[in-house]
PDB file of N, CA and C in Angstrom:
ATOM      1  N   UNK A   1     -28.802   3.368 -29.515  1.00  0.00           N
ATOM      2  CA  UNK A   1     -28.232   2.049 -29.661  1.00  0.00           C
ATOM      3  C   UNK A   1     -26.721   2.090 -29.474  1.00  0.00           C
ATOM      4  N   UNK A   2     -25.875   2.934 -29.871  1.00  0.00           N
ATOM      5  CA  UNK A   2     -24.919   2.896 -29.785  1.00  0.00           C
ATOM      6  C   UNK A   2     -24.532   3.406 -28.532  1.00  0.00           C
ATOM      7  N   UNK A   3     -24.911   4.266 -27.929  1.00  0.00           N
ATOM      8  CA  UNK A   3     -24.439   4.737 -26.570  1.00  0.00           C
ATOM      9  C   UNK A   3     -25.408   3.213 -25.636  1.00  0.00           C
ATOM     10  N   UNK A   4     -26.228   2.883 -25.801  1.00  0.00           N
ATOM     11  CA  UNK A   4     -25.984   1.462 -24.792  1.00  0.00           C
ATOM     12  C   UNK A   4     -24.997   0.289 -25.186  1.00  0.00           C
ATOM     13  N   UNK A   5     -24.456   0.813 -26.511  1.00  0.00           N
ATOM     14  CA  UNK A   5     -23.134  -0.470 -26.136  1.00  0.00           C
ATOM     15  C   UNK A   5     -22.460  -0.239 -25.668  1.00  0.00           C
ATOM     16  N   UNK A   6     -21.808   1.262 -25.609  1.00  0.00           N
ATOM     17  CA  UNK A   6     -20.731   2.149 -25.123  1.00  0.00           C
ATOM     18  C   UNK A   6     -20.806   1.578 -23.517  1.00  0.00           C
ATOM     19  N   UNK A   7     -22.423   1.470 -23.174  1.00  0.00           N
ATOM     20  CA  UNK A   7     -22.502   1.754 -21.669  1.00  0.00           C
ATOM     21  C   UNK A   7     -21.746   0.174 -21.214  1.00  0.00           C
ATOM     22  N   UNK A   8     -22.506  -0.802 -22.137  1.00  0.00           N
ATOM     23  CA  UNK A   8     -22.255  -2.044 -21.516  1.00  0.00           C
ATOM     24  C   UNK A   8     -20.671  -2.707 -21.696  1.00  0.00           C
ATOM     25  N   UNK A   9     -19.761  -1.771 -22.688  1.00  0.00           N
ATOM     26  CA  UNK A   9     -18.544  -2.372 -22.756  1.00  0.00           C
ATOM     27  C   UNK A   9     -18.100  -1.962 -21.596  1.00  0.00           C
ATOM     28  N   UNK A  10     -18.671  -0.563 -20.912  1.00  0.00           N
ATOM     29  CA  UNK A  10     -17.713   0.023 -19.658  1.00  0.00           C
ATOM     30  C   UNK A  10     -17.895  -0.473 -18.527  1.00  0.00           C
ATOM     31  N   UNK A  11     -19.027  -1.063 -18.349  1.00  0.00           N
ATOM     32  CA  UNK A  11     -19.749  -1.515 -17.402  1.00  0.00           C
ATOM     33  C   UNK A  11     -18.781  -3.030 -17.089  1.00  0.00           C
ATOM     34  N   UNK A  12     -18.019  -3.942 -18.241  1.00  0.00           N
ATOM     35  CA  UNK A  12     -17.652  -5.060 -18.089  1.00  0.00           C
ATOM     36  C   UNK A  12     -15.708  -4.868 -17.827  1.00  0.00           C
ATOM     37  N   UNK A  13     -15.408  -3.633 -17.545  1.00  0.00           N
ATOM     38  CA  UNK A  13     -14.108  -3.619 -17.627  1.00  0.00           C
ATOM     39  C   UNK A  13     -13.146  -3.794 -15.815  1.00  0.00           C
ATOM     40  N   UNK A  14     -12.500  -4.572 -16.000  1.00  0.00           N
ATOM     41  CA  UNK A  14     -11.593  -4.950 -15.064  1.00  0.00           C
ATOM     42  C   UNK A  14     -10.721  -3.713 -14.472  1.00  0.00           C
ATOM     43  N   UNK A  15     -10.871  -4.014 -13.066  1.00  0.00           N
ATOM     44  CA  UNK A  15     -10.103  -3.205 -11.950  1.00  0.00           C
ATOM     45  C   UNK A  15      -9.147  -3.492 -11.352  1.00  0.00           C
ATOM     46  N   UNK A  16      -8.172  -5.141 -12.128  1.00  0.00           N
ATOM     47  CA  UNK A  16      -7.012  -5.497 -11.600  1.00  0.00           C
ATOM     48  C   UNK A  16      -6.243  -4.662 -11.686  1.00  0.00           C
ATOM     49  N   UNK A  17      -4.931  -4.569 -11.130  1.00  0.00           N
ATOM     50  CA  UNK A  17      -4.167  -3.956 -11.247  1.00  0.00           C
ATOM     51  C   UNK A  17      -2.779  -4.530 -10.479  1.00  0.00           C
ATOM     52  N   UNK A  18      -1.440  -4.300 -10.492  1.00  0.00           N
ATOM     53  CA  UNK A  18      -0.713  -5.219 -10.372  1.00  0.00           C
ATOM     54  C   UNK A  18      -0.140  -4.847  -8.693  1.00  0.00           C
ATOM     55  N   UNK A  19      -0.884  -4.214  -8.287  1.00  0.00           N
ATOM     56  CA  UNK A  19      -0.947  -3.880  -6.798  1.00  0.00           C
ATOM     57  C   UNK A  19      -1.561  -5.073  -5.656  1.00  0.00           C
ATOM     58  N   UNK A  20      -3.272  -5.647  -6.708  1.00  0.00           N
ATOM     59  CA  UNK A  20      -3.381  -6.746  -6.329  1.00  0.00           C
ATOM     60  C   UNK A  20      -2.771  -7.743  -5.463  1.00  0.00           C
ATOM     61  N   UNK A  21      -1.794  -8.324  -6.224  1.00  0.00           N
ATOM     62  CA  UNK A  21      -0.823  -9.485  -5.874  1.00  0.00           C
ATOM     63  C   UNK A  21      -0.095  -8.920  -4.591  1.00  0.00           C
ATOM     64  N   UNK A  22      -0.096  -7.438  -3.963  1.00  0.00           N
ATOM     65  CA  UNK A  22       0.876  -7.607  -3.086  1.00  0.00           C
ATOM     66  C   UNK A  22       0.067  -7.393  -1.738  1.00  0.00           C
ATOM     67  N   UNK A  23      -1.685  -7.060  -1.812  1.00  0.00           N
ATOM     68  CA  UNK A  23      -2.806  -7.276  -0.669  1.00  0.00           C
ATOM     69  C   UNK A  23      -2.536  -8.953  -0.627  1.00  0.00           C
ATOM     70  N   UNK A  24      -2.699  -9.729  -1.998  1.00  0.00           N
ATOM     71  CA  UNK A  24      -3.192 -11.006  -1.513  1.00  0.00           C
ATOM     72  C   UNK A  24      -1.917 -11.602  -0.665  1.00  0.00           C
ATOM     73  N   UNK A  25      -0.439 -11.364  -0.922  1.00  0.00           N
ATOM     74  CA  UNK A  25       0.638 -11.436  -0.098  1.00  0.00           C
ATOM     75  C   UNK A  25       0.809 -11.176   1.132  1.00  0.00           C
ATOM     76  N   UNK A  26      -0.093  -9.802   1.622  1.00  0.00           N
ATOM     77  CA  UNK A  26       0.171  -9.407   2.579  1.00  0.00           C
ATOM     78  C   UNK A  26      -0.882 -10.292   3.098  1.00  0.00           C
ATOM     79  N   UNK A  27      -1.906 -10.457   3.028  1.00  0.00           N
ATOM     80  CA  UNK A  27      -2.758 -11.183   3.502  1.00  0.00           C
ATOM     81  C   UNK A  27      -2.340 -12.452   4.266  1.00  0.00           C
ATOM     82  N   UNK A  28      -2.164 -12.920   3.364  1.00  0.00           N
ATOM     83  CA  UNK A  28      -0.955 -14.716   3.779  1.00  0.00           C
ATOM     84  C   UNK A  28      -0.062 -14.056   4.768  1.00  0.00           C
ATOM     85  N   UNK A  29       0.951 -13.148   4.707  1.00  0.00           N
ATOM     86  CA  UNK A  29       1.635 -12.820   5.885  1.00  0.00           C
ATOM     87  C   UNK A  29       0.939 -12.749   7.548  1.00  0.00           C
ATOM     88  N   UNK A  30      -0.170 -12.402   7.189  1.00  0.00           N
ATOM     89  CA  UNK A  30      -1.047 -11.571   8.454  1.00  0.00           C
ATOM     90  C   UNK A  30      -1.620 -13.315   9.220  1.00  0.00           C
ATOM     91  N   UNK A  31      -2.329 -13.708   7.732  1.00  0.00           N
ATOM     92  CA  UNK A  31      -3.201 -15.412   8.333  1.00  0.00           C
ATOM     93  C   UNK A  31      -1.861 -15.849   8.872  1.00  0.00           C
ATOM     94  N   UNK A  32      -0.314 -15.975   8.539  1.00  0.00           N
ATOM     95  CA  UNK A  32       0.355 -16.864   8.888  1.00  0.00           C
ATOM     96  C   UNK A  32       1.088 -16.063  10.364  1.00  0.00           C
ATOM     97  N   UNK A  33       0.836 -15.078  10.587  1.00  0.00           N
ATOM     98  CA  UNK A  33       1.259 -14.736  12.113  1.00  0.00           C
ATOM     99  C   UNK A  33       0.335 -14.681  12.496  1.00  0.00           C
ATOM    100  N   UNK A  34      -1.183 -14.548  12.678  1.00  0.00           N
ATOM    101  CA  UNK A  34      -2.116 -14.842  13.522  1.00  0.00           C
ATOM    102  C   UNK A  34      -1.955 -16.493  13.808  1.00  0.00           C
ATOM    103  N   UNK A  35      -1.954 -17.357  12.702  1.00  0.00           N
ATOM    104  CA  UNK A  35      -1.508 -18.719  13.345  1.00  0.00           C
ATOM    105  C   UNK A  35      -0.563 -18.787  13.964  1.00  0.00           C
ATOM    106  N   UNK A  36       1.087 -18.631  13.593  1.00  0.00           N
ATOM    107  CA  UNK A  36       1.837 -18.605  14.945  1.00  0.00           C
ATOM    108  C   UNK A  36       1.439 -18.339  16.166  1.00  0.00           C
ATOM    109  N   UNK A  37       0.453 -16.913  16.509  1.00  0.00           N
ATOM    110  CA  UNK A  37       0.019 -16.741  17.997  1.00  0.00           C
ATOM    111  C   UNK A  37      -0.703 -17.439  18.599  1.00  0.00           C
ATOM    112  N   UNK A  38      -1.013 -18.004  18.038  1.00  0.00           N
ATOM    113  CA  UNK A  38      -2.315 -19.090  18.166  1.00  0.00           C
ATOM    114  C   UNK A  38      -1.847 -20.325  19.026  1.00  0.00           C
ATOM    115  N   UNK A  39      -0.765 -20.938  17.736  1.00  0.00           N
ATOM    116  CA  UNK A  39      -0.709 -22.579  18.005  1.00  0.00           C
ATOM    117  C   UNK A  39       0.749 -22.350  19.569  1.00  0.00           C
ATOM    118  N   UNK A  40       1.604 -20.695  19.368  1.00  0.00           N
ATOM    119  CA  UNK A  40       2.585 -20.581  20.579  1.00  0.00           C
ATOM    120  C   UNK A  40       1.765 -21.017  22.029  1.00  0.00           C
ATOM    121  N   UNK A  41       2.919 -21.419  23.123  1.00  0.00           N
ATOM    122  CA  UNK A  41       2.473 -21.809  24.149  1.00  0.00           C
ATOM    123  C   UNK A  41       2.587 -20.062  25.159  1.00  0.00           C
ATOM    124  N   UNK A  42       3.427 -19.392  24.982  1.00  0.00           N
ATOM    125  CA  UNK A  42       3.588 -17.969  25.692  1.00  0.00           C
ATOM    126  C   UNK A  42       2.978 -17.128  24.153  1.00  0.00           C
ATOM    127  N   UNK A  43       1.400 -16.713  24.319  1.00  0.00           N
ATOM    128  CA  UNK A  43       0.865 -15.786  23.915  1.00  0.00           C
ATOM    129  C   UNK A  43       1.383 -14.256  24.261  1.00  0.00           C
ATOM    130  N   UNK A  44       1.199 -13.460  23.241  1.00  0.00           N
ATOM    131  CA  UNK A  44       1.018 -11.948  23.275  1.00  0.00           C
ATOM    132  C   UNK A  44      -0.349 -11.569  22.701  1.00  0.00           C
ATOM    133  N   UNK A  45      -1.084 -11.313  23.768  1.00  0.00           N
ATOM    134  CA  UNK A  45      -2.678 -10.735  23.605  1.00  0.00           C
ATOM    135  C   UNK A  45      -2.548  -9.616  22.649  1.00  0.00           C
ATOM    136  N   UNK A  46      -1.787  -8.550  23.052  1.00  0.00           N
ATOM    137  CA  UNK A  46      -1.960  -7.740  22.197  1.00  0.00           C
ATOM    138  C   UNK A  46      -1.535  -7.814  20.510  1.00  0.00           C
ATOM    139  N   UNK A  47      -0.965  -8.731  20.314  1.00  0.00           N
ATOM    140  CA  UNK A  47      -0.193  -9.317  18.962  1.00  0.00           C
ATOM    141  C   UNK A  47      -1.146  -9.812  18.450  1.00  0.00           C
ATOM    142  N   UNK A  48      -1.740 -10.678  19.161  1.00  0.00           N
ATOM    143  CA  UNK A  48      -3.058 -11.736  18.651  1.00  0.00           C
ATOM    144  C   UNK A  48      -4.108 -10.891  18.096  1.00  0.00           C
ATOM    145  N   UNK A  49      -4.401  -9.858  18.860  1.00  0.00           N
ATOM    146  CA  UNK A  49      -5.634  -9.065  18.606  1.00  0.00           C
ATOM    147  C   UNK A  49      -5.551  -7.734  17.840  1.00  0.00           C
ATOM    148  N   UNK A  50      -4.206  -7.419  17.430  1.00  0.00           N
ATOM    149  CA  UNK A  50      -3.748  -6.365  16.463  1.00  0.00           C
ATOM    150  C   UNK A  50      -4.126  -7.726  15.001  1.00  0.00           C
ATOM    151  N   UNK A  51      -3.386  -8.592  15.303  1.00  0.00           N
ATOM    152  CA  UNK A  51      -3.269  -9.071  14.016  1.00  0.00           C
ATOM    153  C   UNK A  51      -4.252  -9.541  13.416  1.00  0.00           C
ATOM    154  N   UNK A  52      -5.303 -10.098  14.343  1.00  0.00           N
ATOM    155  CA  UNK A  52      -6.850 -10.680  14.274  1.00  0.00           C
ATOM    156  C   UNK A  52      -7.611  -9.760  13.182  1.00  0.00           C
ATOM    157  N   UNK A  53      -7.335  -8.617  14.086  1.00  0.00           N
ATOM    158  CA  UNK A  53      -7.846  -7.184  13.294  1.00  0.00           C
ATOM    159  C   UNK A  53      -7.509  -7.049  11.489  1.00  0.00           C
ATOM    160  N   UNK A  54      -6.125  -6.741  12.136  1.00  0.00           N
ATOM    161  CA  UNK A  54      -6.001  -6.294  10.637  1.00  0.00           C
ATOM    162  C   UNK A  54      -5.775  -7.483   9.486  1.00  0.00           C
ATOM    163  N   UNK A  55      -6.278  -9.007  10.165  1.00  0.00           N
ATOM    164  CA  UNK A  55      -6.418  -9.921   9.217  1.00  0.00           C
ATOM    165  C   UNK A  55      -7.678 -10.057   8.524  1.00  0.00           C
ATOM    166  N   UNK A  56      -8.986  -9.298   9.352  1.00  0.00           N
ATOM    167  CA  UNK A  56     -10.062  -9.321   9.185  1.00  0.00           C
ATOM    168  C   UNK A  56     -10.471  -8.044   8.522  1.00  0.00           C
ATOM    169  N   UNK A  57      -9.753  -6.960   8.443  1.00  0.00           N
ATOM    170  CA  UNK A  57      -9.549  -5.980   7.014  1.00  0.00           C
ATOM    171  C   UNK A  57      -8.936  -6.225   6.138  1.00  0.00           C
ATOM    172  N   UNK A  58      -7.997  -6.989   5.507  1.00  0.00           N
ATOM    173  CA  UNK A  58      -7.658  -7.387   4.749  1.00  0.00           C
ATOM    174  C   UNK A  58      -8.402  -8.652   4.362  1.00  0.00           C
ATOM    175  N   UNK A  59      -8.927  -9.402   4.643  1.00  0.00           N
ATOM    176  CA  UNK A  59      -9.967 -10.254   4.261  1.00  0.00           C
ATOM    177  C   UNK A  59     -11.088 -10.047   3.747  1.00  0.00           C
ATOM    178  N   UNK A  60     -11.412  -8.822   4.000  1.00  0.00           N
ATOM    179  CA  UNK A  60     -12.926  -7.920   3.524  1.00  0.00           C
ATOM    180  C   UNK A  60     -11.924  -7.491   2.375  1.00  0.00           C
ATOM    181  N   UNK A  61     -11.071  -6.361   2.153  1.00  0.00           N
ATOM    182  CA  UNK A  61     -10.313  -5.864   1.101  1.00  0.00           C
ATOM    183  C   UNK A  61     -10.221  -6.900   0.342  1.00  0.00           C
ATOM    184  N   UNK A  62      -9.758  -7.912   0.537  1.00  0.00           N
ATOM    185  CA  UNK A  62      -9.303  -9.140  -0.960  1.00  0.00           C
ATOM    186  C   UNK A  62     -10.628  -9.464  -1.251  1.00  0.00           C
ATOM    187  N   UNK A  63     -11.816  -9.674  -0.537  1.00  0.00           N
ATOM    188  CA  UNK A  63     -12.772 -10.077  -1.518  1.00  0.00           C
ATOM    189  C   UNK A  63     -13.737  -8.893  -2.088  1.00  0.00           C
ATOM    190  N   UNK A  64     -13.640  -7.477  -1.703  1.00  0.00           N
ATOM    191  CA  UNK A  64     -14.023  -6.273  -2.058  1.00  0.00           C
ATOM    192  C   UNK A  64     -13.214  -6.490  -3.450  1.00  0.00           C
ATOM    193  N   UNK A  65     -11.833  -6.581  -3.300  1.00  0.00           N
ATOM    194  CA  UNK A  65     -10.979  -6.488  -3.943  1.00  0.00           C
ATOM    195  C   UNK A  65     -10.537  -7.581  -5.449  1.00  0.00           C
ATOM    196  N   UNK A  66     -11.378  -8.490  -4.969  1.00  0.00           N
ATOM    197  CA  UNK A  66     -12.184  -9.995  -5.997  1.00  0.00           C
ATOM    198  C   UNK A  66     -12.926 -10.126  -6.780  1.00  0.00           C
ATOM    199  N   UNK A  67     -14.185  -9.028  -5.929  1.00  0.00           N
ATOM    200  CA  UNK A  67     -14.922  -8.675  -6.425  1.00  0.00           C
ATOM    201  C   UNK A  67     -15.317  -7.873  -8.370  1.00  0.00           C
ATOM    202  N   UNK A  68     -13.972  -7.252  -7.550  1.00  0.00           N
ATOM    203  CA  UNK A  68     -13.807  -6.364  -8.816  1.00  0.00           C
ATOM    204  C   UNK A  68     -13.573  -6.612  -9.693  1.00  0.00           C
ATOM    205  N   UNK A  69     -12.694  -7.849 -10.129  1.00  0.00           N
ATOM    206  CA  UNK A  69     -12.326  -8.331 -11.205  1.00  0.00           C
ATOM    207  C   UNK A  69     -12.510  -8.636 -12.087  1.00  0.00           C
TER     208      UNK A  69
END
């Protein structure tokens, strides 16, 4: 009895950490220069599609990262 409470207090404990706040920052940085490339009239393909990328790993990370909480 007592080692299944042990289990279930550990089981409910939070993985924030104050690192957090600076994925969800970077994140917003990344969505807000993939929109600049977007709505510009002289595109950079390769800008667009670096940033596409690594907006779409960091989008999996913040809610991996949401998850946890």
């Amino acid at each position: 009895m007592l080692f299944a409470e042990a289990a279930a207090t550990t089981a409910s404990t939070s993985t924030y950490t104050s690192f957090d706040i600076y994925v969800l920052i970077f994140t917003l940085v990344i969505a807000i220069a993939v929109i600049r490339q977007v709505i510009s009239p002289k595109r950079n393909l390769f800008a667009l599609g670096f940033a596409s990328v690594a907006l779409i790993v960091f989008i999996l990370m913040d809610v991996v990262m949401i998850k946890g909480w």
